[in-house]
PDBML (XML) file of the C-alpha atoms, coordinates in Angstrom:
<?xml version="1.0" encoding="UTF-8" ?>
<PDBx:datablock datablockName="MODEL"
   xmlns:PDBx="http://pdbml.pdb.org/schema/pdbx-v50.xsd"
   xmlns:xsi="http://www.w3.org/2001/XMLSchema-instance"
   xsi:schemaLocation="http://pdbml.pdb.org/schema/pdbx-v50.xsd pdbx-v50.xsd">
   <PDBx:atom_siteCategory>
      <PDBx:atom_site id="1">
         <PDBx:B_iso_or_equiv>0.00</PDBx:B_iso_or_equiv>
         <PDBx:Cartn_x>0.000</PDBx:Cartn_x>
         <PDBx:Cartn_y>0.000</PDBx:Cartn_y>
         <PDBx:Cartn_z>0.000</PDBx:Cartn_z>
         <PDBx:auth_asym_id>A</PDBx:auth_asym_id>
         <PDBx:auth_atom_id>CA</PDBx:auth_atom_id>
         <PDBx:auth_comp_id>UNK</PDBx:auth_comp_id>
         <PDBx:auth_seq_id>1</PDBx:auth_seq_id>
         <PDBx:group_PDB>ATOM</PDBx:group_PDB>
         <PDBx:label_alt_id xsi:nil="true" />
         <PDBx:label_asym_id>A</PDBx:label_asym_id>
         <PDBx:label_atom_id>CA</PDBx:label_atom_id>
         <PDBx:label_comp_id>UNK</PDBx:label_comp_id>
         <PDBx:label_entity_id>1</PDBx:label_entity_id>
         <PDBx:label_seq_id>1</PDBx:label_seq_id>
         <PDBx:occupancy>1.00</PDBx:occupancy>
         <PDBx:pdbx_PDB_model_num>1</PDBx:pdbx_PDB_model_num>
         <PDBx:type_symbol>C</PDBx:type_symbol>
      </PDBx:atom_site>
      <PDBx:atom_site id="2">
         <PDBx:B_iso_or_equiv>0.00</PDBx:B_iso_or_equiv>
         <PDBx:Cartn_x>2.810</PDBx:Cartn_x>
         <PDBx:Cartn_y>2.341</PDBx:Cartn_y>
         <PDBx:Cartn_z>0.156</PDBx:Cartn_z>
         <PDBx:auth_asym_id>A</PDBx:auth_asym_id>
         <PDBx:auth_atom_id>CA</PDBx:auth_atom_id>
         <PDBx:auth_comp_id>UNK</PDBx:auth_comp_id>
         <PDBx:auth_seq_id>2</PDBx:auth_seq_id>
         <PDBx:group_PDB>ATOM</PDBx:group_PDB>
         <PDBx:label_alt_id xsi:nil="true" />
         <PDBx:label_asym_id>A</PDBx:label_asym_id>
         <PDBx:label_atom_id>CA</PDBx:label_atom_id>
         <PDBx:label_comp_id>UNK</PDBx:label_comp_id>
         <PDBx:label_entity_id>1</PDBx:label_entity_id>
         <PDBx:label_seq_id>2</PDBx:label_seq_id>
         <PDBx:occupancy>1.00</PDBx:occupancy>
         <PDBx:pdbx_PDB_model_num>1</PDBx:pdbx_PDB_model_num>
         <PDBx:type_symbol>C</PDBx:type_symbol>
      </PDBx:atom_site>
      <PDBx:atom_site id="3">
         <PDBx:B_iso_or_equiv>0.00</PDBx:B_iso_or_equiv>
         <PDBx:Cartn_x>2.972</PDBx:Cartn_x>
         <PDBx:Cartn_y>1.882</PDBx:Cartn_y>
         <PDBx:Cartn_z>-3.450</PDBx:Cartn_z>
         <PDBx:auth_asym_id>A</PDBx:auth_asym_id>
         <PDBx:auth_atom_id>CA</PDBx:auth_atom_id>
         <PDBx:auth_comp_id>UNK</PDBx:auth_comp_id>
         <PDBx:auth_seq_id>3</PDBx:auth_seq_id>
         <PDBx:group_PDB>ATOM</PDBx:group_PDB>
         <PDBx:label_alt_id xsi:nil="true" />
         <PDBx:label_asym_id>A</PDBx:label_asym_id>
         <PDBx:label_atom_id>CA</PDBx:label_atom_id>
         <PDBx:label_comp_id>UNK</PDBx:label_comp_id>
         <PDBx:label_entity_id>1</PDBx:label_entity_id>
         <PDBx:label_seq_id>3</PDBx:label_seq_id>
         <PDBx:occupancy>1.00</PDBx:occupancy>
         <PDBx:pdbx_PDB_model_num>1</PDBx:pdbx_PDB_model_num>
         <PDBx:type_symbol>C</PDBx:type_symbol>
      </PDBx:atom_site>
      <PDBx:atom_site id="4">
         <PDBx:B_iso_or_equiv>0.00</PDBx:B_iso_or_equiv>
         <PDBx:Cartn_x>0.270</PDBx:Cartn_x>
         <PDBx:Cartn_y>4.010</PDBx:Cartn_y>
         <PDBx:Cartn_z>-6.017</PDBx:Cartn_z>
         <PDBx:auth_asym_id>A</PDBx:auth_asym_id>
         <PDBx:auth_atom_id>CA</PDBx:auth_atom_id>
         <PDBx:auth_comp_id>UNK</PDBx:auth_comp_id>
         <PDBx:auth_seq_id>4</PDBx:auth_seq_id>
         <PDBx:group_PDB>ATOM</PDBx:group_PDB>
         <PDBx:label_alt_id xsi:nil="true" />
         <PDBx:label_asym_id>A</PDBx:label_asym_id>
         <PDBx:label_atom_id>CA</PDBx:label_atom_id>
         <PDBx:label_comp_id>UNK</PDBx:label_comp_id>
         <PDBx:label_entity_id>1</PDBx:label_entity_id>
         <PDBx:label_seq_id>4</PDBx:label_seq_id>
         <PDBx:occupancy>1.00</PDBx:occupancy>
         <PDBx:pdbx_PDB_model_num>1</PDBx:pdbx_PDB_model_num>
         <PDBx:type_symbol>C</PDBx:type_symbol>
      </PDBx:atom_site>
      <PDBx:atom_site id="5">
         <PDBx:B_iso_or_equiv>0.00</PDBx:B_iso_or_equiv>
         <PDBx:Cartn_x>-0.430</PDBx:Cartn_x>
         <PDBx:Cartn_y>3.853</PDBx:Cartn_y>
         <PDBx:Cartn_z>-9.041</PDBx:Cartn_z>
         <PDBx:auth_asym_id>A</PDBx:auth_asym_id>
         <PDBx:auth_atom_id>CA</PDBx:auth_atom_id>
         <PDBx:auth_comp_id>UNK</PDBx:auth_comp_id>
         <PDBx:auth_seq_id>5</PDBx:auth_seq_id>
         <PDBx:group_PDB>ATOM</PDBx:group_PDB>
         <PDBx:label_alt_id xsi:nil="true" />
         <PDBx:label_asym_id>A</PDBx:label_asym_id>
         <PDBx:label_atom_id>CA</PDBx:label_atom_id>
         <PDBx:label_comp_id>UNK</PDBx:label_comp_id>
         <PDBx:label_entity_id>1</PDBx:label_entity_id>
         <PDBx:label_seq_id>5</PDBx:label_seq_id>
         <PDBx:occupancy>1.00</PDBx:occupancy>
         <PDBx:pdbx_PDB_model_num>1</PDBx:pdbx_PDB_model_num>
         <PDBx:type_symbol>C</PDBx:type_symbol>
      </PDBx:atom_site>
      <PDBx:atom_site id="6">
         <PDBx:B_iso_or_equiv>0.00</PDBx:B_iso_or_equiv>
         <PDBx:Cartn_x>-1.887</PDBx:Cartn_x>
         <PDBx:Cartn_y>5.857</PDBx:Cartn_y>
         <PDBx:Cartn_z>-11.804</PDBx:Cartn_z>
         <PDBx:auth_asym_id>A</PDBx:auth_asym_id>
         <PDBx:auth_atom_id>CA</PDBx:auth_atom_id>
         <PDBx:auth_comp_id>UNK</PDBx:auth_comp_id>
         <PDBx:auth_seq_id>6</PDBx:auth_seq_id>
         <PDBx:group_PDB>ATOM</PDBx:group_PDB>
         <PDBx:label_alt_id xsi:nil="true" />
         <PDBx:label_asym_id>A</PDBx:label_asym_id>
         <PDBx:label_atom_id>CA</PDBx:label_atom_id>
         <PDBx:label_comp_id>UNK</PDBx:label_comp_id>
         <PDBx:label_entity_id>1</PDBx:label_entity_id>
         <PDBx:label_seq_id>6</PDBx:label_seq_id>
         <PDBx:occupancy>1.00</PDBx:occupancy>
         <PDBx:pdbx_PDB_model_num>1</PDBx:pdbx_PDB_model_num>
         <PDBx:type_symbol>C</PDBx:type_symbol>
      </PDBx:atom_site>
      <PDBx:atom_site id="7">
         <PDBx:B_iso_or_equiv>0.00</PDBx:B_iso_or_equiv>
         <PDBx:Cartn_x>-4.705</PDBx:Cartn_x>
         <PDBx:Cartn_y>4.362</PDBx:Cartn_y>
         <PDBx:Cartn_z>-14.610</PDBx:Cartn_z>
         <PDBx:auth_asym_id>A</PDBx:auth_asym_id>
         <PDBx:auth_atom_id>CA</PDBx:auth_atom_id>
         <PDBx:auth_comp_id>UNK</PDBx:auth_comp_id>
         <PDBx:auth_seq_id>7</PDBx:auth_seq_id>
         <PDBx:group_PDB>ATOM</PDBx:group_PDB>
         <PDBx:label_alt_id xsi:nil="true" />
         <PDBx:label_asym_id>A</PDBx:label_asym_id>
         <PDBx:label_atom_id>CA</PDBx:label_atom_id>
         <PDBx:label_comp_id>UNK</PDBx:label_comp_id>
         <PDBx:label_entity_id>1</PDBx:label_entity_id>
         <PDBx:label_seq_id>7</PDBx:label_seq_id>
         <PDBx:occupancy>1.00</PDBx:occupancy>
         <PDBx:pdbx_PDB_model_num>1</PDBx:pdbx_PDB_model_num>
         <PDBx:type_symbol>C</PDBx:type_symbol>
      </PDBx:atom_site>
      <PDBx:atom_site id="8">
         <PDBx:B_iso_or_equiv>0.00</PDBx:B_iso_or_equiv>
         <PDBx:Cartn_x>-4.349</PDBx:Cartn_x>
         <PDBx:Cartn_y>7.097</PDBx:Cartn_y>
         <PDBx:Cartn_z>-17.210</PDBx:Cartn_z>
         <PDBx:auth_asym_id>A</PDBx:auth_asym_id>
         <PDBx:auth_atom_id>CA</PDBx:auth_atom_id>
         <PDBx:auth_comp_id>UNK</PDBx:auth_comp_id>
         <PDBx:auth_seq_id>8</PDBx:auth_seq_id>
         <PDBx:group_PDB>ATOM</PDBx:group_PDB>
         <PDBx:label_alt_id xsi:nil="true" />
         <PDBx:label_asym_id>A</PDBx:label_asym_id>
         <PDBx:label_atom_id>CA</PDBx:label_atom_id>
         <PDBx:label_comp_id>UNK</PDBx:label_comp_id>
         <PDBx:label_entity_id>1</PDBx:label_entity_id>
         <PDBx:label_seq_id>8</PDBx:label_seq_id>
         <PDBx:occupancy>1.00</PDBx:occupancy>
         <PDBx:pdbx_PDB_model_num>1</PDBx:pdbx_PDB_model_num>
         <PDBx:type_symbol>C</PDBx:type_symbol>
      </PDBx:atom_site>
      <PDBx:atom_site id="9">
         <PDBx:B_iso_or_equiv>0.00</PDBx:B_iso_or_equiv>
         <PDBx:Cartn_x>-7.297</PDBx:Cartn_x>
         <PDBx:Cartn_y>6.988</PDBx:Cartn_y>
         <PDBx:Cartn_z>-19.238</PDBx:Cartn_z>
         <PDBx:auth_asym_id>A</PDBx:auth_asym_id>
         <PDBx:auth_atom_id>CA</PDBx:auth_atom_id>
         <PDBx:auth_comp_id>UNK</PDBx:auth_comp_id>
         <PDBx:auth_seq_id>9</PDBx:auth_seq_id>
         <PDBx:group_PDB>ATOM</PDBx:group_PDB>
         <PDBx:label_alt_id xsi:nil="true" />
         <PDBx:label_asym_id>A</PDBx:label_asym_id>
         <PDBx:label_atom_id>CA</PDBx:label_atom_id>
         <PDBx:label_comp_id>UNK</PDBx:label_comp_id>
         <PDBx:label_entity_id>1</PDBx:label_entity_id>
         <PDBx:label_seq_id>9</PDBx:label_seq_id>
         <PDBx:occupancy>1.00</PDBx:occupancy>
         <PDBx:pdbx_PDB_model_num>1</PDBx:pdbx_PDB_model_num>
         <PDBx:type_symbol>C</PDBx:type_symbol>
      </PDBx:atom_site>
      <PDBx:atom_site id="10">
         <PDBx:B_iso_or_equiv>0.00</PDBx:B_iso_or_equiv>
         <PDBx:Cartn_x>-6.777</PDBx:Cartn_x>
         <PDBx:Cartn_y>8.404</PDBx:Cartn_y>
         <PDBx:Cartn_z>-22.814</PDBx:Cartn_z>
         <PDBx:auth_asym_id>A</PDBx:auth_asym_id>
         <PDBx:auth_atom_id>CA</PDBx:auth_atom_id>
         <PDBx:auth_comp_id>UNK</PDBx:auth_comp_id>
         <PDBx:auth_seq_id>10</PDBx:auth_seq_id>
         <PDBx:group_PDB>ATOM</PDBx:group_PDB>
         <PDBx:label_alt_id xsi:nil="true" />
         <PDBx:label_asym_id>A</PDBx:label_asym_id>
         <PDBx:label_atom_id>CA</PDBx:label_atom_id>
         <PDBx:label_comp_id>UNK</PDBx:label_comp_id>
         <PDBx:label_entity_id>1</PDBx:label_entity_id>
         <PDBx:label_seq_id>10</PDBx:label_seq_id>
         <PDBx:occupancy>1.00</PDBx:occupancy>
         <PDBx:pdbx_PDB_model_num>1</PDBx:pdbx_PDB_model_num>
         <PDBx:type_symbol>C</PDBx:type_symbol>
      </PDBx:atom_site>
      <PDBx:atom_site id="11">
         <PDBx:B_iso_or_equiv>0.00</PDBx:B_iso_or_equiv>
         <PDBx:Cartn_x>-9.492</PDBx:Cartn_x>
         <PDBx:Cartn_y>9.079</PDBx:Cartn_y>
         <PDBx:Cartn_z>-25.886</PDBx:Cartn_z>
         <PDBx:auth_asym_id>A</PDBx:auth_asym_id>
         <PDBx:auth_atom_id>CA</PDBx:auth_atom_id>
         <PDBx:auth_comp_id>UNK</PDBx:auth_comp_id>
         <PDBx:auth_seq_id>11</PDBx:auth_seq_id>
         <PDBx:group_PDB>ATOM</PDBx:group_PDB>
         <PDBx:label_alt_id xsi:nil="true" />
         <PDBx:label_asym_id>A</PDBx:label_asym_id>
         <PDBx:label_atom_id>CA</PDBx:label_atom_id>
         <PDBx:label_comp_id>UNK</PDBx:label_comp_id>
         <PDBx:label_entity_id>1</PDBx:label_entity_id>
         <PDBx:label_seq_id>11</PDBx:label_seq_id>
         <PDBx:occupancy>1.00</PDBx:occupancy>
         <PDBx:pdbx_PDB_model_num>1</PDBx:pdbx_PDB_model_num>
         <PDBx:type_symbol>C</PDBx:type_symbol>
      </PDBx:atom_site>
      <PDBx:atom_site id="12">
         <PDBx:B_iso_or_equiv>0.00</PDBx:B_iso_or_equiv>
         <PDBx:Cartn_x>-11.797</PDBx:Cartn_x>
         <PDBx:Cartn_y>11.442</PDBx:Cartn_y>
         <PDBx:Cartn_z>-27.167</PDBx:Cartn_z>
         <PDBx:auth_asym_id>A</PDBx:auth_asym_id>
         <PDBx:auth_atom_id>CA</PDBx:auth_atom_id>
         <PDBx:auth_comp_id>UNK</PDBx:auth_comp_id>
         <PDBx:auth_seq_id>12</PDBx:auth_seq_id>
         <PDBx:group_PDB>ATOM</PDBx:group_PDB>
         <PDBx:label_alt_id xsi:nil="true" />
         <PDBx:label_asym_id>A</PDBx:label_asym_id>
         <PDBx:label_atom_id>CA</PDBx:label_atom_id>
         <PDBx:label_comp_id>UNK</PDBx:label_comp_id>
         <PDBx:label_entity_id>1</PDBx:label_entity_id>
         <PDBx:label_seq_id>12</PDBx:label_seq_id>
         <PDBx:occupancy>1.00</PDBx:occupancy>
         <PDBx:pdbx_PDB_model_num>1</PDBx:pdbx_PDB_model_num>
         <PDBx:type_symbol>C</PDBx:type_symbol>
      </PDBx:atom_site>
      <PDBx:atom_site id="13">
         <PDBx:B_iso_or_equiv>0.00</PDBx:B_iso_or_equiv>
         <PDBx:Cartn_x>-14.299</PDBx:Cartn_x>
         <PDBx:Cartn_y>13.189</PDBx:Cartn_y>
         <PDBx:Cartn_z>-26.017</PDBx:Cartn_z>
         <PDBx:auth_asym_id>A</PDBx:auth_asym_id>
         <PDBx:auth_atom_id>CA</PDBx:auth_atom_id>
         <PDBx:auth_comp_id>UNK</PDBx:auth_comp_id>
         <PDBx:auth_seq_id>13</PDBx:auth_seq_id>
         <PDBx:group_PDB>ATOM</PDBx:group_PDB>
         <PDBx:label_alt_id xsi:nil="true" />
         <PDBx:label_asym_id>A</PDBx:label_asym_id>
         <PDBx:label_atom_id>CA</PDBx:label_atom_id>
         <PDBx:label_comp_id>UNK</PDBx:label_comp_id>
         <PDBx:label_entity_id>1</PDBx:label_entity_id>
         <PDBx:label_seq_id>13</PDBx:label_seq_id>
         <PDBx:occupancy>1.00</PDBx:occupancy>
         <PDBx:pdbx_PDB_model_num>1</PDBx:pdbx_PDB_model_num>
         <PDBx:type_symbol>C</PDBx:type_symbol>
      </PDBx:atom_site>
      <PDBx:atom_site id="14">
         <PDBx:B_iso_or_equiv>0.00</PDBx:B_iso_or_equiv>
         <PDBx:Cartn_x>-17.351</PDBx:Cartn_x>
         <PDBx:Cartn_y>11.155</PDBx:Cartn_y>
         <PDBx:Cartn_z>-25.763</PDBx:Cartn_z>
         <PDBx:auth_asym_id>A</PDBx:auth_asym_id>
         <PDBx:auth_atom_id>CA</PDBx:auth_atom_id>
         <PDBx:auth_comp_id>UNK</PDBx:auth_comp_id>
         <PDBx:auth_seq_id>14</PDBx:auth_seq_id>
         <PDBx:group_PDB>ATOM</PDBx:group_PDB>
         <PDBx:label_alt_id xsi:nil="true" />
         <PDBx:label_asym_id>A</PDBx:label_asym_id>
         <PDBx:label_atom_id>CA</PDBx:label_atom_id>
         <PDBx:label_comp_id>UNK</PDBx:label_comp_id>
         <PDBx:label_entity_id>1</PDBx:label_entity_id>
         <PDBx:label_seq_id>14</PDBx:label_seq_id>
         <PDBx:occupancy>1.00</PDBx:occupancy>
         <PDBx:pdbx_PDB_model_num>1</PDBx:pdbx_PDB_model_num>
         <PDBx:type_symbol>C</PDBx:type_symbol>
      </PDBx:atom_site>
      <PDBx:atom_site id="15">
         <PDBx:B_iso_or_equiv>0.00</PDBx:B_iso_or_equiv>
         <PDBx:Cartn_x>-15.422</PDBx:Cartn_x>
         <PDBx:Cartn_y>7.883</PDBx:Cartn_y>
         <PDBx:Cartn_z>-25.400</PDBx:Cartn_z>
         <PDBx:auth_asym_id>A</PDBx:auth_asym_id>
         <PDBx:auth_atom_id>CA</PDBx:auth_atom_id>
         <PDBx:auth_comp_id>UNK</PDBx:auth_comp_id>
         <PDBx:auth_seq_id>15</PDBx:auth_seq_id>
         <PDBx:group_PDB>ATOM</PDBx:group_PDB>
         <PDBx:label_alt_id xsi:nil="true" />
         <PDBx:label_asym_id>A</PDBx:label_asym_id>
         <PDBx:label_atom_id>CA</PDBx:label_atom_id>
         <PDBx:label_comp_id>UNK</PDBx:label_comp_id>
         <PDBx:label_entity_id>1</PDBx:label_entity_id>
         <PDBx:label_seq_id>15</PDBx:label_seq_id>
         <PDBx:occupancy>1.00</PDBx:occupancy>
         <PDBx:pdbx_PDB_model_num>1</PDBx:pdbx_PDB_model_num>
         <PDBx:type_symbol>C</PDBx:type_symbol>
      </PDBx:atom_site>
      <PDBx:atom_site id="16">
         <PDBx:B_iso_or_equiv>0.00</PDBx:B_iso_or_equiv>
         <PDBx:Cartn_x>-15.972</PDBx:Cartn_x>
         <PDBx:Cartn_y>6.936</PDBx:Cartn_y>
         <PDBx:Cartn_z>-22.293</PDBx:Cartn_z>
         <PDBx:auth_asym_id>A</PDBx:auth_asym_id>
         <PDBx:auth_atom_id>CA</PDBx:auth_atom_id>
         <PDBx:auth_comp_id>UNK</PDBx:auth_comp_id>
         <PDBx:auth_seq_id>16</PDBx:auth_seq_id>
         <PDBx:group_PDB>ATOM</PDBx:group_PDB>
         <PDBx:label_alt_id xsi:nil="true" />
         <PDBx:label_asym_id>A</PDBx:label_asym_id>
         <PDBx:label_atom_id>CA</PDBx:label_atom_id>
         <PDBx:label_comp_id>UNK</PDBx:label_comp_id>
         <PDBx:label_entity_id>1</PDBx:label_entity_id>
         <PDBx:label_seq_id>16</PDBx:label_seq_id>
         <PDBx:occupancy>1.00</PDBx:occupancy>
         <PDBx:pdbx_PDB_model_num>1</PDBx:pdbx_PDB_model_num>
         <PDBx:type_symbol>C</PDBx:type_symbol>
      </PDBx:atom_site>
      <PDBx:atom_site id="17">
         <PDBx:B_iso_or_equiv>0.00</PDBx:B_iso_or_equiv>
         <PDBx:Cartn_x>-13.496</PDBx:Cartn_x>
         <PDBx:Cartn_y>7.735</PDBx:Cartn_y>
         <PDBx:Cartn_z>-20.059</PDBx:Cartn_z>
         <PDBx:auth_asym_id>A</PDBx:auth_asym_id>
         <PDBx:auth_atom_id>CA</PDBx:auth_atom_id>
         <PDBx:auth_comp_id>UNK</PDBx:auth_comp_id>
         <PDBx:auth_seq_id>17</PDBx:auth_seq_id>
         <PDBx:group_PDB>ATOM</PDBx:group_PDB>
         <PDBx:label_alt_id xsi:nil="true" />
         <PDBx:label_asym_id>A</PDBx:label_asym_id>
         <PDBx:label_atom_id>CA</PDBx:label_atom_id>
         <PDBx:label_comp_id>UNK</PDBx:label_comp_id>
         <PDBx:label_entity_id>1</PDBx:label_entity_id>
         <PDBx:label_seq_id>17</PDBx:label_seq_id>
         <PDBx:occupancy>1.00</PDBx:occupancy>
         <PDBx:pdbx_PDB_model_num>1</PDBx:pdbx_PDB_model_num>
         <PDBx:type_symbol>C</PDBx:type_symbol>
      </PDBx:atom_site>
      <PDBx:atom_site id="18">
         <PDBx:B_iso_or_equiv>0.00</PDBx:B_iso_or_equiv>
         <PDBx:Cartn_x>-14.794</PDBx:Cartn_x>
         <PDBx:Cartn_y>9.501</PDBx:Cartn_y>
         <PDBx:Cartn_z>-17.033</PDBx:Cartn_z>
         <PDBx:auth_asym_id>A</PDBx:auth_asym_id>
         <PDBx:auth_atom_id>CA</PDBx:auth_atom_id>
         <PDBx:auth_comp_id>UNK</PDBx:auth_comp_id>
         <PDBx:auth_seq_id>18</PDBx:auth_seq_id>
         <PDBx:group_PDB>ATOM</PDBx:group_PDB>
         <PDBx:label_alt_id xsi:nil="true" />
         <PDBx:label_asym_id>A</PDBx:label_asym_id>
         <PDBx:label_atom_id>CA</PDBx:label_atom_id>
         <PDBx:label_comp_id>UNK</PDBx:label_comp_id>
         <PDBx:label_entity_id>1</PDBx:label_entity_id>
         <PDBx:label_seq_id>18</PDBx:label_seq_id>
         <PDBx:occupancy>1.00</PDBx:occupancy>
         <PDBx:pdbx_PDB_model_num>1</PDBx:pdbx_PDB_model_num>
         <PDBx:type_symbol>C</PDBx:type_symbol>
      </PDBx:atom_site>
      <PDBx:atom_site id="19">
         <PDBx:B_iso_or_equiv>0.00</PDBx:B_iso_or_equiv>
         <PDBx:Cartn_x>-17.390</PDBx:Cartn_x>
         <PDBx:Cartn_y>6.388</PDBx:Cartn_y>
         <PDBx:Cartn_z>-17.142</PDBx:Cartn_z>
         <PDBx:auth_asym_id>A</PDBx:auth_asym_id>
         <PDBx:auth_atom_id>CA</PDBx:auth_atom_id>
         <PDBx:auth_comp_id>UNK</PDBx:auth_comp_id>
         <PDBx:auth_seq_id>19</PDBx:auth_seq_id>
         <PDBx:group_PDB>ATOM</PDBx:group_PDB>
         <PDBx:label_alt_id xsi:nil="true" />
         <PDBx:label_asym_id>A</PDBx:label_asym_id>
         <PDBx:label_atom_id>CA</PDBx:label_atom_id>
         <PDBx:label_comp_id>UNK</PDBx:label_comp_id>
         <PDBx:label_entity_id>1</PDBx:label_entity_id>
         <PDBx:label_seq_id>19</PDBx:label_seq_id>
         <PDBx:occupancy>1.00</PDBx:occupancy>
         <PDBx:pdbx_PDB_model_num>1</PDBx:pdbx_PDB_model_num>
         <PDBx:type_symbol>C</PDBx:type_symbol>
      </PDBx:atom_site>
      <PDBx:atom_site id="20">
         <PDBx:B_iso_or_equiv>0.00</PDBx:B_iso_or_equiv>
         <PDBx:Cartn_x>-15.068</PDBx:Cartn_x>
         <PDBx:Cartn_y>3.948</PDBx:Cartn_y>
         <PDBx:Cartn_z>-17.020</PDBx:Cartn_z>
         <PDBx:auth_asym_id>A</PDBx:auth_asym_id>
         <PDBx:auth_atom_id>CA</PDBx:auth_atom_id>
         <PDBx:auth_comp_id>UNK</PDBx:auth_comp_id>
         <PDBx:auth_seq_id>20</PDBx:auth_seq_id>
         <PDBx:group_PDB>ATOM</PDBx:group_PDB>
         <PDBx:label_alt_id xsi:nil="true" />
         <PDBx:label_asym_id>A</PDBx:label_asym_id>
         <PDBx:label_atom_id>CA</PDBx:label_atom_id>
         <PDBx:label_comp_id>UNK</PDBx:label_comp_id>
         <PDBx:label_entity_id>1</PDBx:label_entity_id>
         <PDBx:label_seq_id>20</PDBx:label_seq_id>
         <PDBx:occupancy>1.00</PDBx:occupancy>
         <PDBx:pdbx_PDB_model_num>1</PDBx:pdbx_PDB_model_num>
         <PDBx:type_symbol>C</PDBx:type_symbol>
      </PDBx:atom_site>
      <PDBx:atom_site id="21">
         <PDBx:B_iso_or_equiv>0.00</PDBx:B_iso_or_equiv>
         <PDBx:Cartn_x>-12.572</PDBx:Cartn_x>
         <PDBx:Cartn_y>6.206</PDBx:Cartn_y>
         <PDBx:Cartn_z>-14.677</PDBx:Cartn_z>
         <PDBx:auth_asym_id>A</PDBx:auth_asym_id>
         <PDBx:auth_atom_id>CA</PDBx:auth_atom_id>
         <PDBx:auth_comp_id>UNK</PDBx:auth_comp_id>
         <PDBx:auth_seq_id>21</PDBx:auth_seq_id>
         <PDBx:group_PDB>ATOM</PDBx:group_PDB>
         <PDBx:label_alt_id xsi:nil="true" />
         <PDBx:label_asym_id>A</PDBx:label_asym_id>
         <PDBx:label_atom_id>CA</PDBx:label_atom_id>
         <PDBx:label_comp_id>UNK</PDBx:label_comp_id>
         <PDBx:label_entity_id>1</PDBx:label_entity_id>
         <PDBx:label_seq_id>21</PDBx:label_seq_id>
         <PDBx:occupancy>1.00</PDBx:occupancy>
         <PDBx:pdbx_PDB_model_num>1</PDBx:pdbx_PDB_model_num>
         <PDBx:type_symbol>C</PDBx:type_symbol>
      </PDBx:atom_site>
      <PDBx:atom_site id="22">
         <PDBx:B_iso_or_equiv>0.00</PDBx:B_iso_or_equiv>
         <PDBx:Cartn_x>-16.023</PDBx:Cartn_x>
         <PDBx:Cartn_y>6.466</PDBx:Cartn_y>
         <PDBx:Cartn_z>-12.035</PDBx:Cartn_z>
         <PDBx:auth_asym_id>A</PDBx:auth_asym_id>
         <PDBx:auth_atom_id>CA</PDBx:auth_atom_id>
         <PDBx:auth_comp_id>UNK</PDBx:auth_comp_id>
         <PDBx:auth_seq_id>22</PDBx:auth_seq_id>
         <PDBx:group_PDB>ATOM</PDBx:group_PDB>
         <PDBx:label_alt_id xsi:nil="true" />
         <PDBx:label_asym_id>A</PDBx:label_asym_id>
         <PDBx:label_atom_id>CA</PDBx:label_atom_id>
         <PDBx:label_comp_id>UNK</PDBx:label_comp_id>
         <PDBx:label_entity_id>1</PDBx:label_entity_id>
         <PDBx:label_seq_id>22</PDBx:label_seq_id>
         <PDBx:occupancy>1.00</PDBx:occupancy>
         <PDBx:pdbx_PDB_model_num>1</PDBx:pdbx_PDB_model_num>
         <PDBx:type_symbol>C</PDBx:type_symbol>
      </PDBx:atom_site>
      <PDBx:atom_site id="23">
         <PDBx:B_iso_or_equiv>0.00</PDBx:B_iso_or_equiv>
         <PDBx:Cartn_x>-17.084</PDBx:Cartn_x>
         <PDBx:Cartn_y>2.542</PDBx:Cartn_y>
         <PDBx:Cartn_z>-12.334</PDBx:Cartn_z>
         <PDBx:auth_asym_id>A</PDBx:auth_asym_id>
         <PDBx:auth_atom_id>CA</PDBx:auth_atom_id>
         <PDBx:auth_comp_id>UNK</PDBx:auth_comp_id>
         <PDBx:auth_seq_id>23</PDBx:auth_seq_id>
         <PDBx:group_PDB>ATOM</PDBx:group_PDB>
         <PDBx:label_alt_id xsi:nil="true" />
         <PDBx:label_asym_id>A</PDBx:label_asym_id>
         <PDBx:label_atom_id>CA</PDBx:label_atom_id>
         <PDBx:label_comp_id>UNK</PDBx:label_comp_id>
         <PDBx:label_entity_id>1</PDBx:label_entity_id>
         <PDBx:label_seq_id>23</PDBx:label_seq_id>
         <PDBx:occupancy>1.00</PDBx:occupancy>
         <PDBx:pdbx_PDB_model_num>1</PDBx:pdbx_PDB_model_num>
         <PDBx:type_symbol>C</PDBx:type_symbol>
      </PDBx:atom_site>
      <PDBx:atom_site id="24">
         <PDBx:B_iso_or_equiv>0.00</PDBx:B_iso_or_equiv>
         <PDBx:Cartn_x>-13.396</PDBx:Cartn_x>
         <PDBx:Cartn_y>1.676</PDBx:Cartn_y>
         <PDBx:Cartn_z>-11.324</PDBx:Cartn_z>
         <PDBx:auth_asym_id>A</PDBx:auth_asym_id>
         <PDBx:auth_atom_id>CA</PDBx:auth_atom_id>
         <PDBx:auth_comp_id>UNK</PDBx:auth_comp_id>
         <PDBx:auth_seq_id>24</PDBx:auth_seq_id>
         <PDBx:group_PDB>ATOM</PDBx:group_PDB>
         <PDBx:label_alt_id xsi:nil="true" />
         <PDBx:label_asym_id>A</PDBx:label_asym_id>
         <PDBx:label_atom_id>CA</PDBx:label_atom_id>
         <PDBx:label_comp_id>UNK</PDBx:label_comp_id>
         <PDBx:label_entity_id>1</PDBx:label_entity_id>
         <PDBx:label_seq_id>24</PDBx:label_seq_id>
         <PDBx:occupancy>1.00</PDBx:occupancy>
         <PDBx:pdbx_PDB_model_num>1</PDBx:pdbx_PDB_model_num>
         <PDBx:type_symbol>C</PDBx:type_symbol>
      </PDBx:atom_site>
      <PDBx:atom_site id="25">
         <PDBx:B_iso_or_equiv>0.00</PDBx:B_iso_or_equiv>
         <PDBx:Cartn_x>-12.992</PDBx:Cartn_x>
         <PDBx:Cartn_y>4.385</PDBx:Cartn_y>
         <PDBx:Cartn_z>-8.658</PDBx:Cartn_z>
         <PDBx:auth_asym_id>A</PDBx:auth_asym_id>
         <PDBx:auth_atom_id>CA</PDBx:auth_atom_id>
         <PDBx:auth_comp_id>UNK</PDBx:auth_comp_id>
         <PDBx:auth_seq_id>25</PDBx:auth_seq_id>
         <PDBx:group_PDB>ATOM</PDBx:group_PDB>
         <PDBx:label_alt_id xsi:nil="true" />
         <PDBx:label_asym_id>A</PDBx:label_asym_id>
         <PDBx:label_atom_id>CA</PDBx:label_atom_id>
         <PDBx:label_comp_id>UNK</PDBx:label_comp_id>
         <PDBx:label_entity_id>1</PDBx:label_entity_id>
         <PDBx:label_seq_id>25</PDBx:label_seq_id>
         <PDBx:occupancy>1.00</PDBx:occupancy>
         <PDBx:pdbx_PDB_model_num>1</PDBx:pdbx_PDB_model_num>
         <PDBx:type_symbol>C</PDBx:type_symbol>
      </PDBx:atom_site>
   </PDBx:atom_siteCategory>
</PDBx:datablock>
């Protein structure tokens, strides 16, 4: 746990990416 990580999620607008970003989360 003292090690992160970043899940950079890259695409256009309208691809998905905050949806997928908030279902993860």
């Amino acid at each position: 746990m003292t090690q992160g990580l970043t899940l950079w999620f890259t695409g256009l607008s309208g691809a998905g990416k905050t949806t997928l970003n908030i279902a993860v989360r």
